[in-house]
C-alpha atoms as a PDB file:
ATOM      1  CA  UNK A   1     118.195 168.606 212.640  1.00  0.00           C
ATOM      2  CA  UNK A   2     120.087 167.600 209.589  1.00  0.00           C
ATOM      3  CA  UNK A   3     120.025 164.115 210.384  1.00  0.00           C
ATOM      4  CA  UNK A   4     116.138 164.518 210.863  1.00  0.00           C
ATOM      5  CA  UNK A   5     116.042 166.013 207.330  1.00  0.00           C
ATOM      6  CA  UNK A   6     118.440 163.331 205.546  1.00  0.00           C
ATOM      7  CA  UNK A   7     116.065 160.602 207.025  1.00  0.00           C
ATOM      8  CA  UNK A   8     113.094 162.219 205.874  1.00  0.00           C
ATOM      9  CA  UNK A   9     114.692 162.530 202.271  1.00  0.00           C
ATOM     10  CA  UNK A  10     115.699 158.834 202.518  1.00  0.00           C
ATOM     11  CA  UNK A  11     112.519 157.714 203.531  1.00  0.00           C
ATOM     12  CA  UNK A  12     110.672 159.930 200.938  1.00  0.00           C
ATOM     13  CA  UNK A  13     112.623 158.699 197.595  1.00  0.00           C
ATOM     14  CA  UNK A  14     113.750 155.065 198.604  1.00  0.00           C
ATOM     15  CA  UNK A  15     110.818 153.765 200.476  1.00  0.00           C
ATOM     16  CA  UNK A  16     109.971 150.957 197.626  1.00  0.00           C
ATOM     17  CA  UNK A  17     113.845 149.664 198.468  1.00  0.00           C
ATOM     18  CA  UNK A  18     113.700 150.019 202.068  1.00  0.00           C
ATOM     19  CA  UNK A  19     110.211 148.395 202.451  1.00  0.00           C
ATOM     20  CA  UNK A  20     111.212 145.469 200.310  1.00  0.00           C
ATOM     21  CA  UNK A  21     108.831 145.702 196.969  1.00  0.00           C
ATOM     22  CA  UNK A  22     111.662 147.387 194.754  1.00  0.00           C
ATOM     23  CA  UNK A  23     115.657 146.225 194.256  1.00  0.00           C
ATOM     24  CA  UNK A  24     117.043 149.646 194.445  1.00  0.00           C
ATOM     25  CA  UNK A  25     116.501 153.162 194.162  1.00  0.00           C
ATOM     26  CA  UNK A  26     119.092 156.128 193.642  1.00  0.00           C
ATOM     27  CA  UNK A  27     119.416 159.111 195.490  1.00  0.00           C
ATOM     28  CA  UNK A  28     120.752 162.690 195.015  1.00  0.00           C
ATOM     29  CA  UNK A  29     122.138 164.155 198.307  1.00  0.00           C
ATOM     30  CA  UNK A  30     123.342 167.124 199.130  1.00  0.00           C
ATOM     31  CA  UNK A  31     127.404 166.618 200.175  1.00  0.00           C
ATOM     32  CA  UNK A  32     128.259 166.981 203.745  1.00  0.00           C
ATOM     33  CA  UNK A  33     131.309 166.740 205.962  1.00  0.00           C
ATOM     34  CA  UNK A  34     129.673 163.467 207.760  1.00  0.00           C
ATOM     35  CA  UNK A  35     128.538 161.479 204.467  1.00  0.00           C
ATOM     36  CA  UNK A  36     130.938 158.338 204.545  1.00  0.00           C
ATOM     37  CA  UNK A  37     130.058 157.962 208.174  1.00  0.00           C
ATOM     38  CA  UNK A  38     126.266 158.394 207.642  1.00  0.00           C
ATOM     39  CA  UNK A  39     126.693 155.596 205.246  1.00  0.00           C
ATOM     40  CA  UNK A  40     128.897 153.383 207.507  1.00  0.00           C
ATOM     41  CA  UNK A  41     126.073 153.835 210.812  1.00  0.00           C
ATOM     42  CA  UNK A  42     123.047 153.201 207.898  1.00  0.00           C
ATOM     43  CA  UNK A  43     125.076 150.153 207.101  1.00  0.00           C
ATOM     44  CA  UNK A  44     126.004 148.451 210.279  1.00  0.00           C
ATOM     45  CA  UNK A  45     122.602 148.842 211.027  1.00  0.00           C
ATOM     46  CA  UNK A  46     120.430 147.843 207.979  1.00  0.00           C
ATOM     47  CA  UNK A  47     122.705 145.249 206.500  1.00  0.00           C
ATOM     48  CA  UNK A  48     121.457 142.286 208.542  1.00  0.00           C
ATOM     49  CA  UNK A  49     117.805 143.444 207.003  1.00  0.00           C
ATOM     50  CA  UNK A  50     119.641 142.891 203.541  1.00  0.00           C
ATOM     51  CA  UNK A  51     119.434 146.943 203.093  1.00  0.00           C
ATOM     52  CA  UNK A  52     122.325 148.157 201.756  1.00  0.00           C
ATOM     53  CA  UNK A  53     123.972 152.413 201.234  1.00  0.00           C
ATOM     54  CA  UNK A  54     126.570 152.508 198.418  1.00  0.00           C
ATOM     55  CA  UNK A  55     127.855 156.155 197.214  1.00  0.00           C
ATOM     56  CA  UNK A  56     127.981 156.170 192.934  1.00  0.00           C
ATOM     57  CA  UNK A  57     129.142 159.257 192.814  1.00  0.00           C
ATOM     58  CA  UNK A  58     130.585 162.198 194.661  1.00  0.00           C
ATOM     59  CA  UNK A  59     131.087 165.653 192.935  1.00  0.00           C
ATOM     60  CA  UNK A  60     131.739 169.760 194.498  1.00  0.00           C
ATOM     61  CA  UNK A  61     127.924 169.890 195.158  1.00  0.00           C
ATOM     62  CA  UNK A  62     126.040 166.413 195.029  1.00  0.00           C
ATOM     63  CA  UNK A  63     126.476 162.742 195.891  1.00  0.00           C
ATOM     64  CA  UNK A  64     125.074 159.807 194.272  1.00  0.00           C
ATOM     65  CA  UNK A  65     124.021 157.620 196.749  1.00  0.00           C
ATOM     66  CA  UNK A  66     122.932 153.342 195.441  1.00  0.00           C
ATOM     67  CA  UNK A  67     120.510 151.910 198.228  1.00  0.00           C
ATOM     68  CA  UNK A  68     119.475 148.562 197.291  1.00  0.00           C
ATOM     69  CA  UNK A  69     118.573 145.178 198.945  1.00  0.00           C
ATOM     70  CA  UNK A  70     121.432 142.725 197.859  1.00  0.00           C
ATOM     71  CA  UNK A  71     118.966 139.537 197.554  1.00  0.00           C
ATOM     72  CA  UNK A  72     116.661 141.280 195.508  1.00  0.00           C
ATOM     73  CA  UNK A  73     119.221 143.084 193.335  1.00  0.00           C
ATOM     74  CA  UNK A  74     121.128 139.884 192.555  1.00  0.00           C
ATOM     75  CA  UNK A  75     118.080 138.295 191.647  1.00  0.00           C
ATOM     76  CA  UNK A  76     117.206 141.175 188.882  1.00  0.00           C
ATOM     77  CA  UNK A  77     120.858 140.868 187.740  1.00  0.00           C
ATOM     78  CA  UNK A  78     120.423 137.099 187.306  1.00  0.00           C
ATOM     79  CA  UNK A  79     117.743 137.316 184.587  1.00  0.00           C
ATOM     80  CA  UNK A  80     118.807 136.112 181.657  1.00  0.00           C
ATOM     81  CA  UNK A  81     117.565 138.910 179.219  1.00  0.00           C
ATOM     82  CA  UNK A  82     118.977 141.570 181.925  1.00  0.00           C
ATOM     83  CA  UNK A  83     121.707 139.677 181.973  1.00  0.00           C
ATOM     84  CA  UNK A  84     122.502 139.721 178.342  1.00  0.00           C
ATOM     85  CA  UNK A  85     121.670 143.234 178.198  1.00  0.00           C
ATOM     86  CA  UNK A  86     124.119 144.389 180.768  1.00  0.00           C
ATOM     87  CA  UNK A  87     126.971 142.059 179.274  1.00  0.00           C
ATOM     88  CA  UNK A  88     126.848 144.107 176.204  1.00  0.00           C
ATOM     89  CA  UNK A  89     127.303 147.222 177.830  1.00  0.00           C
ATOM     90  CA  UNK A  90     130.769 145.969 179.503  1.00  0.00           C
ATOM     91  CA  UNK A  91     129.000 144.546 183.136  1.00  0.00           C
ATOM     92  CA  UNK A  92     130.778 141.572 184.567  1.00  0.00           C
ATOM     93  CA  UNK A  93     127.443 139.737 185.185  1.00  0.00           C
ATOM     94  CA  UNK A  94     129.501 136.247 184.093  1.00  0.00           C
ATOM     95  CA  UNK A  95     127.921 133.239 185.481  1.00  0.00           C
ATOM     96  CA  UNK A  96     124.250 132.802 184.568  1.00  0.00           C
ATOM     97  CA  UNK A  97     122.707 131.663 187.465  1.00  0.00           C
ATOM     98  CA  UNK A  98     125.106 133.450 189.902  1.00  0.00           C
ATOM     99  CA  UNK A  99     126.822 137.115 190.195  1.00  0.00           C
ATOM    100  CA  UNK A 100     127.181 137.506 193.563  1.00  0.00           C
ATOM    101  CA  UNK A 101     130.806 136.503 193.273  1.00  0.00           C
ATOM    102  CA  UNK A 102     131.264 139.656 191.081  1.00  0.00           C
ATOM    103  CA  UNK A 103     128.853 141.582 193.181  1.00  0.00           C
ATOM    104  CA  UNK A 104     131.183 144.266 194.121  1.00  0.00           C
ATOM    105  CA  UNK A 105     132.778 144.204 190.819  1.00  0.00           C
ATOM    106  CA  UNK A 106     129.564 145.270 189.190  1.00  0.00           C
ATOM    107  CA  UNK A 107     128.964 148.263 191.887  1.00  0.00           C
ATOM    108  CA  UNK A 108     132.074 149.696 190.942  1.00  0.00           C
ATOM    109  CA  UNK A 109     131.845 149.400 186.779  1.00  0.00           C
ATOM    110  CA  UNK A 110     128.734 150.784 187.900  1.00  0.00           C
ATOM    111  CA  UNK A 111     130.380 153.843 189.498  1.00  0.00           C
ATOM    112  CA  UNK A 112     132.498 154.185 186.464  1.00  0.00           C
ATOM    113  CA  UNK A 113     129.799 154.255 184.630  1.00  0.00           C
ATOM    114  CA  UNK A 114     127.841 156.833 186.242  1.00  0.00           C
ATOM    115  CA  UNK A 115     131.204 159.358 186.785  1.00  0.00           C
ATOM    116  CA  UNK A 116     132.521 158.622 182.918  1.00  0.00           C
ATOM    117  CA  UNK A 117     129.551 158.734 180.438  1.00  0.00           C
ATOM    118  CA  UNK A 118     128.183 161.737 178.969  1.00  0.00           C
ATOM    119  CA  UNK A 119     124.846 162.133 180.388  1.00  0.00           C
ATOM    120  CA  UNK A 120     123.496 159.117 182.338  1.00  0.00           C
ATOM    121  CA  UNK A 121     123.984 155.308 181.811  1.00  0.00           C
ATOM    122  CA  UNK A 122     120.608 154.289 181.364  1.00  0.00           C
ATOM    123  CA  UNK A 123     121.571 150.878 181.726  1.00  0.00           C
ATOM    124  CA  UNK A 124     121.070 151.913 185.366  1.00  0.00           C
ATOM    125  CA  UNK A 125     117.197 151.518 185.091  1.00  0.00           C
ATOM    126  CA  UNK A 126     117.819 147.419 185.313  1.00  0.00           C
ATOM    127  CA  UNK A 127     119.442 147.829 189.167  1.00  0.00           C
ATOM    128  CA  UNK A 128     116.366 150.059 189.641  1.00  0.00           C
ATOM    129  CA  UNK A 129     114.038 147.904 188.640  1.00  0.00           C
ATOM    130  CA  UNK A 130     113.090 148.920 185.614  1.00  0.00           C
ATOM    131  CA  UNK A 131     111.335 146.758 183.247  1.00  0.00           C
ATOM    132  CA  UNK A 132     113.857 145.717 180.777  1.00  0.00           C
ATOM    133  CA  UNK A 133     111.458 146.429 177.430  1.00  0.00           C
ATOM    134  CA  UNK A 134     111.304 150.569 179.113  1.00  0.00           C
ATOM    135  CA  UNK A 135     114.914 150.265 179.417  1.00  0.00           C
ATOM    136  CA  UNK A 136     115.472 149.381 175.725  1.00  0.00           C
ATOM    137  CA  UNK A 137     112.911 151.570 175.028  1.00  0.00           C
ATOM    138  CA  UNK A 138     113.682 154.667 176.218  1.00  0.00           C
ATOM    139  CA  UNK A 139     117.356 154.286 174.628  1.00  0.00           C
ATOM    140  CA  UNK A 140     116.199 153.151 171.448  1.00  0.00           C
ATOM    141  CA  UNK A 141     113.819 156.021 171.241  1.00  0.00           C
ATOM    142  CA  UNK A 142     115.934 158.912 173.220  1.00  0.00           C
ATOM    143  CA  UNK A 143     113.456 159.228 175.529  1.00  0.00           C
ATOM    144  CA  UNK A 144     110.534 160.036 173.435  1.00  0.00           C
ATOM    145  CA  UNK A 145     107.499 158.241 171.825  1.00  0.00           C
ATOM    146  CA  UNK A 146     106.879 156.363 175.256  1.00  0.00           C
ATOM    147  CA  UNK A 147     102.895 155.531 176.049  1.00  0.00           C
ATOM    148  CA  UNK A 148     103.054 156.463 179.501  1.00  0.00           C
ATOM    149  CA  UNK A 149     105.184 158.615 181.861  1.00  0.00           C
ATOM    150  CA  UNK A 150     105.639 158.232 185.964  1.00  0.00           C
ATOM    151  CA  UNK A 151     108.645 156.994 188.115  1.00  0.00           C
ATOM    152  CA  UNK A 152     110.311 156.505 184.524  1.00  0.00           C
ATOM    153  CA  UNK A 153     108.897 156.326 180.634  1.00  0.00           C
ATOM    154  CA  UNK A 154     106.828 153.340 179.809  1.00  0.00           C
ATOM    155  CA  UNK A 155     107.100 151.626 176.570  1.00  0.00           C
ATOM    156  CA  UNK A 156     106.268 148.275 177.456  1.00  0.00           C
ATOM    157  CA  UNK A 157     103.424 146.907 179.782  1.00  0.00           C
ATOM    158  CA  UNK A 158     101.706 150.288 180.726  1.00  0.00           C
ATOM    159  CA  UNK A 159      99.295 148.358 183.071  1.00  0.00           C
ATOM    160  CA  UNK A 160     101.967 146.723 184.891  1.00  0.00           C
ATOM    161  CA  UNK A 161     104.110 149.736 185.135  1.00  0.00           C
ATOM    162  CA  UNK A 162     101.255 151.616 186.733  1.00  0.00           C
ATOM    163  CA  UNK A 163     100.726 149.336 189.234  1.00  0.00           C
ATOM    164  CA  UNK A 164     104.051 149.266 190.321  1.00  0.00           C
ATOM    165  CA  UNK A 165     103.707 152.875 190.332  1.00  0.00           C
ATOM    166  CA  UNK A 166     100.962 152.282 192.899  1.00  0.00           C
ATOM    167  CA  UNK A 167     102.830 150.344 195.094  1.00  0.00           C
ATOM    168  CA  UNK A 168     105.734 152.711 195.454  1.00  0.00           C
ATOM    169  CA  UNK A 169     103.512 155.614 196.031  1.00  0.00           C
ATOM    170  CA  UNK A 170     101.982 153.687 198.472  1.00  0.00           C
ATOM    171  CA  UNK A 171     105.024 152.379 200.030  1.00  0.00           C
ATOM    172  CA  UNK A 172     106.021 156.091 200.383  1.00  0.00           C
ATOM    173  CA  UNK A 173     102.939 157.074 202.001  1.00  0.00           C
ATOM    174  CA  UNK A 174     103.441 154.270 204.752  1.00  0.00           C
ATOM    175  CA  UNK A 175     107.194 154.418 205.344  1.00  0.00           C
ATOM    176  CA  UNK A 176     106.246 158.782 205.777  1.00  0.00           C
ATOM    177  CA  UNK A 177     103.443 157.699 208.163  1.00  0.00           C
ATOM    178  CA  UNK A 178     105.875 155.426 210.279  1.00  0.00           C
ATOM    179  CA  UNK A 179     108.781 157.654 210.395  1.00  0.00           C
ATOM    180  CA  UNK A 180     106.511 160.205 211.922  1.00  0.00           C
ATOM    181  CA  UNK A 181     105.283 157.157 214.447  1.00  0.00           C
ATOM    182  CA  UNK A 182     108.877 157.447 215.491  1.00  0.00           C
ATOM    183  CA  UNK A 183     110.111 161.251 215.745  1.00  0.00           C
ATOM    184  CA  UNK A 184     111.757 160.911 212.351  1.00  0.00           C
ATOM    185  CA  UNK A 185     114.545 158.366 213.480  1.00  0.00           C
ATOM    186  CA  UNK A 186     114.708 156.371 209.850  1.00  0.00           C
ATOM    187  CA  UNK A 187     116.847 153.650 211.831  1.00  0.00           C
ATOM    188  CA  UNK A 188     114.591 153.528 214.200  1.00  0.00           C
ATOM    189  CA  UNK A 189     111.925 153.267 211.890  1.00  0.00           C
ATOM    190  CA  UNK A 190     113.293 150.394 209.794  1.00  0.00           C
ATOM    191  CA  UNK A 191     114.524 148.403 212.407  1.00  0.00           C
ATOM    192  CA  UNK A 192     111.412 148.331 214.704  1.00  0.00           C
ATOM    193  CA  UNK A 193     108.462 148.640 212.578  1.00  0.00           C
ATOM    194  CA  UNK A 194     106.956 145.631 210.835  1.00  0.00           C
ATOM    195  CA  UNK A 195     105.405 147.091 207.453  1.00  0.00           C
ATOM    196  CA  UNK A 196     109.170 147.813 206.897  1.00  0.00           C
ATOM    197  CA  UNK A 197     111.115 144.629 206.779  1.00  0.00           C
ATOM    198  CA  UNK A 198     111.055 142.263 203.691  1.00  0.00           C
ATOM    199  CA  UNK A 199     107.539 143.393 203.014  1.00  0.00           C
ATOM    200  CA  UNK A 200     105.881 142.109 199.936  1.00  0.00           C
ATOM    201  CA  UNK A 201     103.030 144.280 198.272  1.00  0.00           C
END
């Protein structure tokens, strides 16, 4: 039973991720006795789909947990604006065309980041898939004066941003509908169902 209800919470906040249209999403957990080895089994499963479970942060009553695809999220970190951007906030994104050398260095300053700063590092929109003008935006302006507000605050593109909003509702909607198809079994699920691997909306 509370296997049944961690996949349904996976599927229902990091369906964009798992069904390929977003880099990453992040998800608050409850904390369990079980957690590293959930995150071990979701791993040796999902890797080989490029789906990956990394815990940010652990605390008495929550844990952060990262799930991202690595091809996806190494492309986002390669852009050169994104790039810059996380460079001046202390990332070790060094080589322009290439981080995964420092891959797992940036996880963990990511980590760091998360447990250490007061509040949130917002920074952390860019591994989500943010665009980087909301980003800046929402920083620059503390969260206010955006033109549009839905998976996050909008102060660039509002059209674009919707749309994406689209797609992840959407992608929820399908990945809910196919985890029913299989009694709730998220590995299941993502590692016999079609709309679910490397899917492009």
């Amino acid at each position: 039973m509370i296997q049944q209800k961690l996949d349904t919470l996976l599927a229902s906040h990091t369906a964009p991720t798992l069904m390929g249209v977003k880099p990453a999403n992040l998800v608050s957990l409850p904390r369990f006795e079980t957690f590293e080895q959930m995150v071990q089994n979701y791993n040796a499963h999902l890797n080989q789909q490029d789906i990956y479970f990394h815990p940010v942060c652990q605390c008495n009553c929550k844990q952060l947990l990262l799930v991202y695809r690595k091809s996806e999220l190494v492309k986002t970190l390669c852009e050169p604006q994104k790039r810059a951007f996380l460079l001046s906030y202390g990332y070790p994104v060094y080589h322009k065309n290439n981080v995964e050398p420092y891959f797992d260095e940036i996880l963990t300053y990511l980590a760091q980041r998360v447990q250490s700063t007061k509040g949130f590092p917002h920074e952390i929109g860019i591994f989500l898939g943010y665009p980087l003008e909301d980003v800046v935006g929402f920083i620059t302006n503390n969260g206010c004066n955006y033109k549009y507000s839905g998976c996050w605050k909008v102060y660039g593109d509002e059209t674009y941003s919707r749309r994406l909003f689209a797609q992840y509702k959407s992608c929820k909607q399908q990945l809910s509908q196919a985890l029913k198809d299989t009694d709730g079994n998220l590995l299941h699920c993502l590692c016999t169902n079609s709309i679910i691997q490397n899917r492009s909306v």
